[in-house]
Protein backbone atom coordinates (compact mmCIF):
# COMPACT_ATOMS: atom_id res chain seq x y z
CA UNK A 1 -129.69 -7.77 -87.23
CA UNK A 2 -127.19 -9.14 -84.62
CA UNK A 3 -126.00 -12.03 -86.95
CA UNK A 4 -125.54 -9.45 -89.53
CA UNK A 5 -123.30 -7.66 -87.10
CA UNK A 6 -121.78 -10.51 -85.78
CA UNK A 7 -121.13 -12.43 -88.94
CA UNK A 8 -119.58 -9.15 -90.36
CA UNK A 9 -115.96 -9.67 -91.30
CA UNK A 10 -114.33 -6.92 -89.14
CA UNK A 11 -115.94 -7.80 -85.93
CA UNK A 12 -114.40 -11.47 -86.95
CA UNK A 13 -111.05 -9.56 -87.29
CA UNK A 14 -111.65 -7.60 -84.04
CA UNK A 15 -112.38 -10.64 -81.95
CA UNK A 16 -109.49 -12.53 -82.87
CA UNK A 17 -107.54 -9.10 -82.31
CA UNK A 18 -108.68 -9.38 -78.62
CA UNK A 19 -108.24 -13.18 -78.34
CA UNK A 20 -104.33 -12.49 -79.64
CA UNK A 21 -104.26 -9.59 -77.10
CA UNK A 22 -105.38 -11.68 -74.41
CA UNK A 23 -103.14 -14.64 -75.16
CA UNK A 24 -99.93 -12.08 -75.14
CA UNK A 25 -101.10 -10.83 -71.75
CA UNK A 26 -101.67 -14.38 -70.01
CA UNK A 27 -98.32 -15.60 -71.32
CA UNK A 28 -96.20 -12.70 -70.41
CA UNK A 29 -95.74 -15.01 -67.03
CA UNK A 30 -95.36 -17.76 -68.51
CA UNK A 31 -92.94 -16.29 -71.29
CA UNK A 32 -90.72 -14.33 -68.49
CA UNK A 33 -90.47 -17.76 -65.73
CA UNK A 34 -89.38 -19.48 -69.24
CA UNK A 35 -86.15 -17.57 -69.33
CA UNK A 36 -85.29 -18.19 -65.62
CA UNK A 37 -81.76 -18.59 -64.49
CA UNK A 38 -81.39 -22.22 -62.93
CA UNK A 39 -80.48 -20.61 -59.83
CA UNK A 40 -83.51 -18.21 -60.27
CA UNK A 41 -85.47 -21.40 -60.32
CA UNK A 42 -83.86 -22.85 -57.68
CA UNK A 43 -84.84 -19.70 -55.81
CA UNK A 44 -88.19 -19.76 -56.83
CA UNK A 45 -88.89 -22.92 -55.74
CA UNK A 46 -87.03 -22.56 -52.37
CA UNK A 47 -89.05 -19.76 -51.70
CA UNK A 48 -92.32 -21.54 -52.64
CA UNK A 49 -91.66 -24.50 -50.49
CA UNK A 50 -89.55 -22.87 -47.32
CA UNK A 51 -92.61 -20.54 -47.56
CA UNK A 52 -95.17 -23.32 -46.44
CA UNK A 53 -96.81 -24.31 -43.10
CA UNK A 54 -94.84 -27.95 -43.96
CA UNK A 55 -91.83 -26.35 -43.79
CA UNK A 56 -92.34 -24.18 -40.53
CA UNK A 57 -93.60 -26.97 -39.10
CA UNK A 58 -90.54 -29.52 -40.38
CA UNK A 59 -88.56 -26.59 -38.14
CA UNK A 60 -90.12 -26.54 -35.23
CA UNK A 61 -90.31 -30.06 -34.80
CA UNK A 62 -86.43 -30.59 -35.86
CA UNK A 63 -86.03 -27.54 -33.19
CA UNK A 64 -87.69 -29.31 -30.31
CA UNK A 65 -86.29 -32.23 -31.04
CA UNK A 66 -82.46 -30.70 -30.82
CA UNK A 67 -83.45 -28.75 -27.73
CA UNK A 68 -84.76 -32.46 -26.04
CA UNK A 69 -81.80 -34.01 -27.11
CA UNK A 70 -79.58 -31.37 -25.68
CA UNK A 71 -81.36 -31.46 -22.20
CA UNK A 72 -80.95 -34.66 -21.19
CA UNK A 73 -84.74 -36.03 -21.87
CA UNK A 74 -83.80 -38.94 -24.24
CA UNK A 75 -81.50 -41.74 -21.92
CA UNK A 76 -78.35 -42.82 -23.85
CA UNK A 77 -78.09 -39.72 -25.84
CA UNK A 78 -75.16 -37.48 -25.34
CA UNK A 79 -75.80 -34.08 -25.25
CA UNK A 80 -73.31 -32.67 -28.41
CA UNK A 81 -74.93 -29.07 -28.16
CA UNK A 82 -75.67 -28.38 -24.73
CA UNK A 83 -77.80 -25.22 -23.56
CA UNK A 84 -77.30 -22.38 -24.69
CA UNK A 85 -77.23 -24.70 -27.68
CA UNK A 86 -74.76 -22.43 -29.47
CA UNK A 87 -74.56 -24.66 -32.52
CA UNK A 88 -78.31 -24.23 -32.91
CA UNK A 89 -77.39 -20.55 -33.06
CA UNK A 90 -75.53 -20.98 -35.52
CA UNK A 91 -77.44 -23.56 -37.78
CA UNK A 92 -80.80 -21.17 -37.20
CA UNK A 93 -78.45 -17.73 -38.39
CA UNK A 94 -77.34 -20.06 -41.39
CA UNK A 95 -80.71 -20.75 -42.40
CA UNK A 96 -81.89 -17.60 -41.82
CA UNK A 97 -79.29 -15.98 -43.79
CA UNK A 98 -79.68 -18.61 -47.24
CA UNK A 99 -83.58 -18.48 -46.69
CA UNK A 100 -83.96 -14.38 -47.02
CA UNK A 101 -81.18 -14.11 -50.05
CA UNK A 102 -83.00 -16.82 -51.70
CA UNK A 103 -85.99 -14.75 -51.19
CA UNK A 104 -84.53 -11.46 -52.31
CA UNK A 105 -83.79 -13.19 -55.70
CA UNK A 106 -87.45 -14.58 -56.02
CA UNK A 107 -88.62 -10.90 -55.02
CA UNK A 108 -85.90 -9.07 -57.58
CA UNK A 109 -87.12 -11.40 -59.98
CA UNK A 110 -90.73 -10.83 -59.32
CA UNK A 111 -89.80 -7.01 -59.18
CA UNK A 112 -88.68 -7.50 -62.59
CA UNK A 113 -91.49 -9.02 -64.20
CA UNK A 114 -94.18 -6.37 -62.56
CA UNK A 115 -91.84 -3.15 -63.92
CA UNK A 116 -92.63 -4.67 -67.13
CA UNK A 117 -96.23 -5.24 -66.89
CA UNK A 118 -95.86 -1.52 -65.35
CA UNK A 119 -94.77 -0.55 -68.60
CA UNK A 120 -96.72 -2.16 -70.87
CA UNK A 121 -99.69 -0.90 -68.90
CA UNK A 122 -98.65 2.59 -69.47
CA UNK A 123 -97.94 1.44 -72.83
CA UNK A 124 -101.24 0.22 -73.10
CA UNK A 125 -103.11 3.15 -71.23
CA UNK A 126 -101.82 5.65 -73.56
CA UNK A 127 -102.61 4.18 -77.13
CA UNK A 128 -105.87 4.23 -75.55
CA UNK A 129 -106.22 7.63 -74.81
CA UNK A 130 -105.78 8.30 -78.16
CA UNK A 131 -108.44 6.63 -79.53
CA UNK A 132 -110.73 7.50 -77.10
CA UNK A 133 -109.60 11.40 -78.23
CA UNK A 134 -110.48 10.32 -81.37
CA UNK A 135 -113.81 8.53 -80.78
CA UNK A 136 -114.51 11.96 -78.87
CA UNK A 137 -113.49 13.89 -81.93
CA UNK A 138 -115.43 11.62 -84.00
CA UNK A 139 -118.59 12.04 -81.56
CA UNK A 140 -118.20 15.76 -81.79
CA UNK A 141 -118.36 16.06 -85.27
CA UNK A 142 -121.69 14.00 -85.30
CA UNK A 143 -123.19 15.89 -82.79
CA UNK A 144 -122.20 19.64 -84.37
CA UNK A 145 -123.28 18.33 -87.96
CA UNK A 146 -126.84 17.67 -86.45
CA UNK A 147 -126.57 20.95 -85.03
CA UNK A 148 -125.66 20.51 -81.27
CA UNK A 149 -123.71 23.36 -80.27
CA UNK A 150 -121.16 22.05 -78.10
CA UNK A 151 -118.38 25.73 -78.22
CA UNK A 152 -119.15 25.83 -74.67
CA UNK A 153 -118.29 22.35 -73.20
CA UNK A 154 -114.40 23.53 -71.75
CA UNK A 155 -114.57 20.06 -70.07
CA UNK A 156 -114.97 18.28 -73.99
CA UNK A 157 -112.56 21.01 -75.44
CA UNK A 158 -110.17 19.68 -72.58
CA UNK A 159 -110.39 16.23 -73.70
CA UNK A 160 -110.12 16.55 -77.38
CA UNK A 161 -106.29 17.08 -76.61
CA UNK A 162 -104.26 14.57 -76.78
CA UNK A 163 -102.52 14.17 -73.02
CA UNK A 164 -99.03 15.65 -72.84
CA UNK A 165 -97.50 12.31 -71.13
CA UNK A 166 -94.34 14.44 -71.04
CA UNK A 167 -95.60 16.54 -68.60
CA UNK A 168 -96.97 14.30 -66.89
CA UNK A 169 -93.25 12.39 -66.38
CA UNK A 170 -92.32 15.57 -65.57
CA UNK A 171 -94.17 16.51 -62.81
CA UNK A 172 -94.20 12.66 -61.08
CA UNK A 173 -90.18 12.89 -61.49
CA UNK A 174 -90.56 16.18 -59.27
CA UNK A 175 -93.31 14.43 -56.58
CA UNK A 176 -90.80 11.49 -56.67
CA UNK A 177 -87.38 14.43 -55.92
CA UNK A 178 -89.94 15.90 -53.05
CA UNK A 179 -90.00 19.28 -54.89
């Protein structure tokens, strides 16, 4: 009986249905860091490498080194930043400053792409509370034509109806106004 079932034409149809569904979901990614700006992908990949152990340590070895050559340890070396090492100061505040807006582009970006998996989600979650309405329709039907009285199930009679997402928007808008 299963290769009857499996070999039936609208399970084929239903499979491939959730292969395409499943392809469309793994390249949304793919599909969004496609249409990058090239200074969004310059920012992406800033962030991914100035975001490493590599590069922390690359700083803190470039660091000690300035501070060492500003104090004197190295003979023949002239000091050209001397402590407080106010040019350090400066180059560090630089940095600093480039590293975190090139980081607030990655994150906008990202911030982006997640709103619209937010939405498809919701998207998603709703046609599927409709058909599981309708599968519960569909079960209750079965179940009173073999003579199951279900009239006082209030908790099925509650889910037969479709969810007012309206409402719903409503109320979050409110919880989001602190009202």
């Amino acid at each position: 009986m299963n290769t009857i079932l499996e070999e039936h034409p609208t399970n084929l149809i239903h499979d491939e249905e959730i292969q395409k569904r499943r392809r469309i979901i793994k390249s949304f990614t793919a599909r969004a860091n496609a249409h990058r700006t090239n200074g969004e992908k310059m920012a992406d990949w800033l962030t991914k490498n100035f975001g490493s152990i590599g590069f922390l340590i690359l700083n803190l070895i470039f660091f000690i080194f300035w501070v060492l050559f500003n104090l004197g340890f190295f003979k023949n070396v002239v000091a050209f930043d001397p402590y407080p090492f106010n040019l350090l100061t400066t180059f560090v505040s630089l940095e600093a400053i480039i590293l975190a807006i090139f980081v607030l582009i990655s994150q906008n970006r990202a911030s982006r792409i997640d709103e619209l998996r937010e939405e498809i989600d919701l998207q998603i979650d709703i046609l599927a509370e409709q058909e599981i309405t309708k599968i519960l329709r569909l079960q209750k039907m079965i179940l009173e034509k073999n003579g199951i009285d279900l009239s006082h199930d209030k908790e099925l009679e509650d889910m037969l109806h479709i969810t007012n997402t309206s409402k719903i928007e409503k109320v979050l808008q409110k919880q989001m106004n602190g009202k």
